[in-house]
C-alpha atoms as a PDB file:
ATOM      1  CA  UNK A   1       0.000   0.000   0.000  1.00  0.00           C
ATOM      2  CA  UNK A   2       1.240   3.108  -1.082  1.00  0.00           C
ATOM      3  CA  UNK A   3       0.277   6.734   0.357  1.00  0.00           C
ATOM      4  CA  UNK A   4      -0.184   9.339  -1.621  1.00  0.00           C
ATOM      5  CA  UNK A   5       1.651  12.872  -0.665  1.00  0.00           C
ATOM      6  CA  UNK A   6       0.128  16.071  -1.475  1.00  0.00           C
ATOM      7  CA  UNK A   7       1.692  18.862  -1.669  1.00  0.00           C
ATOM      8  CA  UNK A   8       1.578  21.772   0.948  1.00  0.00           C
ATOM      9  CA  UNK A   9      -0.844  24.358   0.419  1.00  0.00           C
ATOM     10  CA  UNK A  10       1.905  26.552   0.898  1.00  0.00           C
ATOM     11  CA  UNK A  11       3.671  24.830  -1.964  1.00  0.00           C
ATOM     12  CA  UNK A  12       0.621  25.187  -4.207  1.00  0.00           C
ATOM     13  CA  UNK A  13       0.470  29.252  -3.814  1.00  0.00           C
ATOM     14  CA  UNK A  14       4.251  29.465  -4.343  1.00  0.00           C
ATOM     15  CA  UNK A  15       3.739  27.669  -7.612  1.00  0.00           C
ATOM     16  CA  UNK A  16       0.995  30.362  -8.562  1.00  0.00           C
ATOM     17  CA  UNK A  17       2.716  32.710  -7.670  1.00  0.00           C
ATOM     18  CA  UNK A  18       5.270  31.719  -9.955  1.00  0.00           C
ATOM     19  CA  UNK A  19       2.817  30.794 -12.802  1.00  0.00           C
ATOM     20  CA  UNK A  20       1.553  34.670 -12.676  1.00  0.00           C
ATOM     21  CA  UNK A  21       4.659  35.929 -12.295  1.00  0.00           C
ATOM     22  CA  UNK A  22       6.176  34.619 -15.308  1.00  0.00           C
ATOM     23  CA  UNK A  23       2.307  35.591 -17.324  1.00  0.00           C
ATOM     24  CA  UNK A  24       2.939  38.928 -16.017  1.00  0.00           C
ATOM     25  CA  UNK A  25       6.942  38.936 -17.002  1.00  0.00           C
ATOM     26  CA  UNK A  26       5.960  37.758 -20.758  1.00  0.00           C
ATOM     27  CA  UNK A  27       3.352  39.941 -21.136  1.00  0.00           C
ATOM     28  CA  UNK A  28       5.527  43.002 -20.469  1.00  0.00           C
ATOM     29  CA  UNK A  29       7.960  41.441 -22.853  1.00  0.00           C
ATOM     30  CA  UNK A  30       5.699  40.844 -25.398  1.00  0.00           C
ATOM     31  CA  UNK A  31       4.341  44.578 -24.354  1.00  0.00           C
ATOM     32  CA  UNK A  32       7.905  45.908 -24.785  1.00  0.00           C
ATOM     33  CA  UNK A  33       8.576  44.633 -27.883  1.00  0.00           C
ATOM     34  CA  UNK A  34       5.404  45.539 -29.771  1.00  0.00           C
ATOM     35  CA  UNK A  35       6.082  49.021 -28.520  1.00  0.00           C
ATOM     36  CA  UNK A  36       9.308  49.059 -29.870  1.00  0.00           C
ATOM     37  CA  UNK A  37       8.089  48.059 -33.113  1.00  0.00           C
ATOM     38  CA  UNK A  38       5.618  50.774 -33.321  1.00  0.00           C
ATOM     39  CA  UNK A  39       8.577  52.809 -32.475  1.00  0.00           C
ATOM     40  CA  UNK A  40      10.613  51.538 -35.166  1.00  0.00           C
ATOM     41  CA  UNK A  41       8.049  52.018 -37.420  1.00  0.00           C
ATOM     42  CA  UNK A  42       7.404  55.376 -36.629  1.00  0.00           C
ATOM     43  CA  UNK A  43      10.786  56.485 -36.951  1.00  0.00           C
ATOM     44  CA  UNK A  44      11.044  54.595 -40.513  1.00  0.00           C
ATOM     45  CA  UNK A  45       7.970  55.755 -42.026  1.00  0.00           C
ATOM     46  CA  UNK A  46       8.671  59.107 -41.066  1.00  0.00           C
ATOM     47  CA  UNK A  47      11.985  59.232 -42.576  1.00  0.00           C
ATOM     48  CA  UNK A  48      10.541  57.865 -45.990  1.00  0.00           C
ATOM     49  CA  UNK A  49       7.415  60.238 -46.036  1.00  0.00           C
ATOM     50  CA  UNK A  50       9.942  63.388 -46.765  1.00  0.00           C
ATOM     51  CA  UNK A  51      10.810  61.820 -50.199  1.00  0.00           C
ATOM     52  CA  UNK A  52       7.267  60.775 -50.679  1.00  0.00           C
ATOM     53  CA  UNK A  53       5.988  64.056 -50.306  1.00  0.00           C
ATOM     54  CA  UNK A  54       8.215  65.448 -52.531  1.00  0.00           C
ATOM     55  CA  UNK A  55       7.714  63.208 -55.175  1.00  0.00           C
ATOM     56  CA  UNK A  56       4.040  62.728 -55.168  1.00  0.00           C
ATOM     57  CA  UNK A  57       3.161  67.098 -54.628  1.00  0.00           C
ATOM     58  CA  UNK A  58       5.749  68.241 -57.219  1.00  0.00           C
ATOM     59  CA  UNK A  59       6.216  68.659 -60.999  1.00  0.00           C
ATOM     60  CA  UNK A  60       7.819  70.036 -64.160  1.00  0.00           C
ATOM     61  CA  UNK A  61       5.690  70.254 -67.127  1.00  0.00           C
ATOM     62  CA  UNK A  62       9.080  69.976 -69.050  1.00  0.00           C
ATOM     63  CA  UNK A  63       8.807  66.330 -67.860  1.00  0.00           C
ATOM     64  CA  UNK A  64       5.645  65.914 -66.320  1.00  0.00           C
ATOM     65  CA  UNK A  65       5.599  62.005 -67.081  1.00  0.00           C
ATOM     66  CA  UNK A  66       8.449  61.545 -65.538  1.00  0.00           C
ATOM     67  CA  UNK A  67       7.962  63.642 -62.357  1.00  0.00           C
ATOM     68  CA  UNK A  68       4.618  61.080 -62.161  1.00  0.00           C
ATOM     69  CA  UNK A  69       6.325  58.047 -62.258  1.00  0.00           C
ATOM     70  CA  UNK A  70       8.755  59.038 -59.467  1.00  0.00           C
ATOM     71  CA  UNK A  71       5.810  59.752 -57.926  1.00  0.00           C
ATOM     72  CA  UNK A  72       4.506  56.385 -58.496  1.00  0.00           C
ATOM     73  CA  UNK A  73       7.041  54.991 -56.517  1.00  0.00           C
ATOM     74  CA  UNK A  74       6.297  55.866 -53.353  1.00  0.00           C
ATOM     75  CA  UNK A  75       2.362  54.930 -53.252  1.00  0.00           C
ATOM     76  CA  UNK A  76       0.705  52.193 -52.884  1.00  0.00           C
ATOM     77  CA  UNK A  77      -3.010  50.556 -53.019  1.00  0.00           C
ATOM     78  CA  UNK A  78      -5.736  52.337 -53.916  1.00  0.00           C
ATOM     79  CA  UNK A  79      -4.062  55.264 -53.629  1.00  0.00           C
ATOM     80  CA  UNK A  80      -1.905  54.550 -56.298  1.00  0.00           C
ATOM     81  CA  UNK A  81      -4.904  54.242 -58.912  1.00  0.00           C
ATOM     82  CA  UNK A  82      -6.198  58.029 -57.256  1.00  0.00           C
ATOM     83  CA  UNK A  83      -2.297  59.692 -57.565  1.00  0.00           C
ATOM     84  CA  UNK A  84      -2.300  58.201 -61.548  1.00  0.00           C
ATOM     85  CA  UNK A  85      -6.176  59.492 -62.062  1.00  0.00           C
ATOM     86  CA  UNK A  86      -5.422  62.844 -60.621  1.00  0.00           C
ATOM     87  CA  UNK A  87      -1.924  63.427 -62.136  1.00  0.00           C
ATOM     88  CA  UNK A  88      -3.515  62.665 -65.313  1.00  0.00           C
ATOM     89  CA  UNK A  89      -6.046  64.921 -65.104  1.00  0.00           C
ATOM     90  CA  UNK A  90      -3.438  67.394 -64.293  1.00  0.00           C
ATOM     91  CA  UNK A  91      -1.140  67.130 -66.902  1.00  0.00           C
ATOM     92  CA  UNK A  92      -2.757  69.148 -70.105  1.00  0.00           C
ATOM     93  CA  UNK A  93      -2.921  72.332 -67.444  1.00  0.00           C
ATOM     94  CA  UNK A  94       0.236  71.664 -66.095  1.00  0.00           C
ATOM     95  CA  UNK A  95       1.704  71.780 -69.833  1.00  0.00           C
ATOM     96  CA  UNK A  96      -0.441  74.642 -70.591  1.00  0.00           C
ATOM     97  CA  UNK A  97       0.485  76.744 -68.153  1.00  0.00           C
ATOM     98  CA  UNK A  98       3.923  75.688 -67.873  1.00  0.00           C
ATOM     99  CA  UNK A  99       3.452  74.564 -64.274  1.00  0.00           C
ATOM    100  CA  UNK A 100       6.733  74.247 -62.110  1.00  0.00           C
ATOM    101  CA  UNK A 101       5.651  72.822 -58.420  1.00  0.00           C
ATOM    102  CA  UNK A 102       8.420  71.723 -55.982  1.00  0.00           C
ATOM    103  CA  UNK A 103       7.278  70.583 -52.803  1.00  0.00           C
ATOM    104  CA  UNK A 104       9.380  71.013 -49.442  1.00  0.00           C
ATOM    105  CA  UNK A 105       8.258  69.419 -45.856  1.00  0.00           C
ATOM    106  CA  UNK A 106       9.388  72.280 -43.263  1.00  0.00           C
ATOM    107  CA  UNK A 107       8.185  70.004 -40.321  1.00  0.00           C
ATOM    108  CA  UNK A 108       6.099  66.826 -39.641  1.00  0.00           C
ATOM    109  CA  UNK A 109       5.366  64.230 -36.871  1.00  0.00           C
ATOM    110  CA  UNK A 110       4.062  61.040 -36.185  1.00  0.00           C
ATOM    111  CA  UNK A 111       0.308  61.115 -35.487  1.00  0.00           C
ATOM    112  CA  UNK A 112      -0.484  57.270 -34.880  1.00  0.00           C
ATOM    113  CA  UNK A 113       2.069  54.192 -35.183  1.00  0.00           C
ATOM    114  CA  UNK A 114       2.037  50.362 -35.258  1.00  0.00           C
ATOM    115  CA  UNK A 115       4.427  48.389 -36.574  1.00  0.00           C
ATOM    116  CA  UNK A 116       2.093  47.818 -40.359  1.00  0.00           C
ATOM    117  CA  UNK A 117       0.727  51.418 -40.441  1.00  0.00           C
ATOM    118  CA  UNK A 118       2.078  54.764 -39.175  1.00  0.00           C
ATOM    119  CA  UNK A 119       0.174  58.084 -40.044  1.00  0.00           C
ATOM    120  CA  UNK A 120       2.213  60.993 -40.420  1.00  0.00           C
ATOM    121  CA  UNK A 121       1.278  64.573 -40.219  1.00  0.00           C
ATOM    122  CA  UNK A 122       3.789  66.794 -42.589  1.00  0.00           C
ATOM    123  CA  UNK A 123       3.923  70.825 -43.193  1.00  0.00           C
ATOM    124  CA  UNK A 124       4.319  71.173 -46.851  1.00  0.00           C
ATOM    125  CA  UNK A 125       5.464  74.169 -48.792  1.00  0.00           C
ATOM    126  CA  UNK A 126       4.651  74.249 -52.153  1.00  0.00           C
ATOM    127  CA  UNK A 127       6.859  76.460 -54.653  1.00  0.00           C
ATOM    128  CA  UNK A 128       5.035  77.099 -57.923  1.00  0.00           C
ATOM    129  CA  UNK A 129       5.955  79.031 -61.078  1.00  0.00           C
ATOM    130  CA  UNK A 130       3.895  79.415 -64.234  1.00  0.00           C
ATOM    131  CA  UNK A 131       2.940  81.443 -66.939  1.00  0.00           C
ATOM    132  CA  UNK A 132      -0.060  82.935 -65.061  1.00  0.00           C
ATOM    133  CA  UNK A 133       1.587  84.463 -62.118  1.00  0.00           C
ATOM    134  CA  UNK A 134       4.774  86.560 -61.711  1.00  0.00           C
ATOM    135  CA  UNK A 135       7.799  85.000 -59.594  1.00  0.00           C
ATOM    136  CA  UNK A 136       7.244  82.329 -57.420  1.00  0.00           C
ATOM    137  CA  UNK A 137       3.867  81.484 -55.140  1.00  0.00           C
ATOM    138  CA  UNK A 138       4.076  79.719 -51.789  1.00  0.00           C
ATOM    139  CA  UNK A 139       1.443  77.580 -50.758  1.00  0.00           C
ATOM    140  CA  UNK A 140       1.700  76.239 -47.183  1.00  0.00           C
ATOM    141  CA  UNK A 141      -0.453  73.633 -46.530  1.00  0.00           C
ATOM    142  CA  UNK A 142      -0.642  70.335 -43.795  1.00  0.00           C
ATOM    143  CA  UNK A 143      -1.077  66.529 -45.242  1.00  0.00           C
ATOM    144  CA  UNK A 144      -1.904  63.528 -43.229  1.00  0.00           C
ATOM    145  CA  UNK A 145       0.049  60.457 -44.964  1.00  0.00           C
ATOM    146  CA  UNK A 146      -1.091  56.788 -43.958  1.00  0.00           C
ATOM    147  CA  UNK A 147       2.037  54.739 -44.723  1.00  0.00           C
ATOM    148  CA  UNK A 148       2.033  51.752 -45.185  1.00  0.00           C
ATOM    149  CA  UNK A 149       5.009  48.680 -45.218  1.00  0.00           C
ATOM    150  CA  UNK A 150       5.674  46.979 -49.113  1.00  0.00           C
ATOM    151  CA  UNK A 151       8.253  44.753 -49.448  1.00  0.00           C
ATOM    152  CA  UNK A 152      10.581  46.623 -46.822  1.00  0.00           C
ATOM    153  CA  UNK A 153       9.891  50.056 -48.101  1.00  0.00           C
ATOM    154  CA  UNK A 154       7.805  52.313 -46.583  1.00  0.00           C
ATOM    155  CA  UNK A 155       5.228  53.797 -49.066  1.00  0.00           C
ATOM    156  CA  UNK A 156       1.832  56.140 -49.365  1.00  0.00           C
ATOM    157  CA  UNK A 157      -0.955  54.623 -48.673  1.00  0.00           C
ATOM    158  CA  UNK A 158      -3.842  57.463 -48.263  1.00  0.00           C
ATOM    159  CA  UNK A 159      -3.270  61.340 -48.606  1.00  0.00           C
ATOM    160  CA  UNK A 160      -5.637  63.808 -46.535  1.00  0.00           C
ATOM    161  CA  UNK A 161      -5.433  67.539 -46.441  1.00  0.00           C
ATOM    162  CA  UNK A 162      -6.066  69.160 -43.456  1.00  0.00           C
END
């Protein structure tokens, strides 16, 4: 005949104790490490949506198709077909006019971030020459950019003014 030994009741809170301890510990890690992610991504996304902006809110009419295309490289999505809709529609004023627009972010920030989506908020100043105005026009205007990760490269997914 055998007896059976149970363990202390003591024994049995230490080893919950431990069980939630080590819950808690990995769910802070896992905690950290999404966070840092976010971070990451923020950081990234930001740094890319300089160049985007340039590309995608400037122009030459002297090359219009190929200040588009740059453009193209940088979005992504739907909002890929929207860019190639609306620079098309822009291109026989552009030409008309002979439309210059260089576009310059002055400051920006990141608005929202996780590690497959960061939404950036940029200042953009908008030089523009053309054969309706004299010298050069600034327009100053504020973009919200949802980026967006594609194979490693951070690109434009949705545009907003604000």
């Amino acid at each position: 005949m055998t007896t059976k030994h149970r363990p202390s009741r003591g024994v049995l809170v230490l080893a919950l104790a431990v069980v939630v301890a080590g819950g808690l510990a990995i769910g802070a890690w896992t905690a950290a490490q999404r966070t840092e992610r976010a971070e990451r991504a923020g950081r990234d996304a930001l740094s890319a949506a300089a160049a985007a902006t340039q590309a995608i809110f400037s122009y030459d009419y002297r090359r219009f198709d190929a200040s588009v295309a740059n453009g193209g490289h940088f979005v992504t999505g739907g909002f890929a077909k929207e860019y190639a809709e609306t620079t098309a529609s822009l291109k026989a004023a552009a030409i008309k006019e002979q439309a210059v627009v260089r576009a310059e972010v002055s400051a920006g920030g990141v608005v929202s971030a996780a590690p497959d989506r960061v939404e950036i908020l940029l200042y953009v100043n908008q030089y523009r020459r053309n054969a309706n105005i004299d010298g050069e026009k600034v327009d100053q205007n504020r973009v919200v950019l949802t980026m967006v990760p594609v194979k490693g490269d951070w690109k434009v997914a949705a545009a907003a003014a604000i």
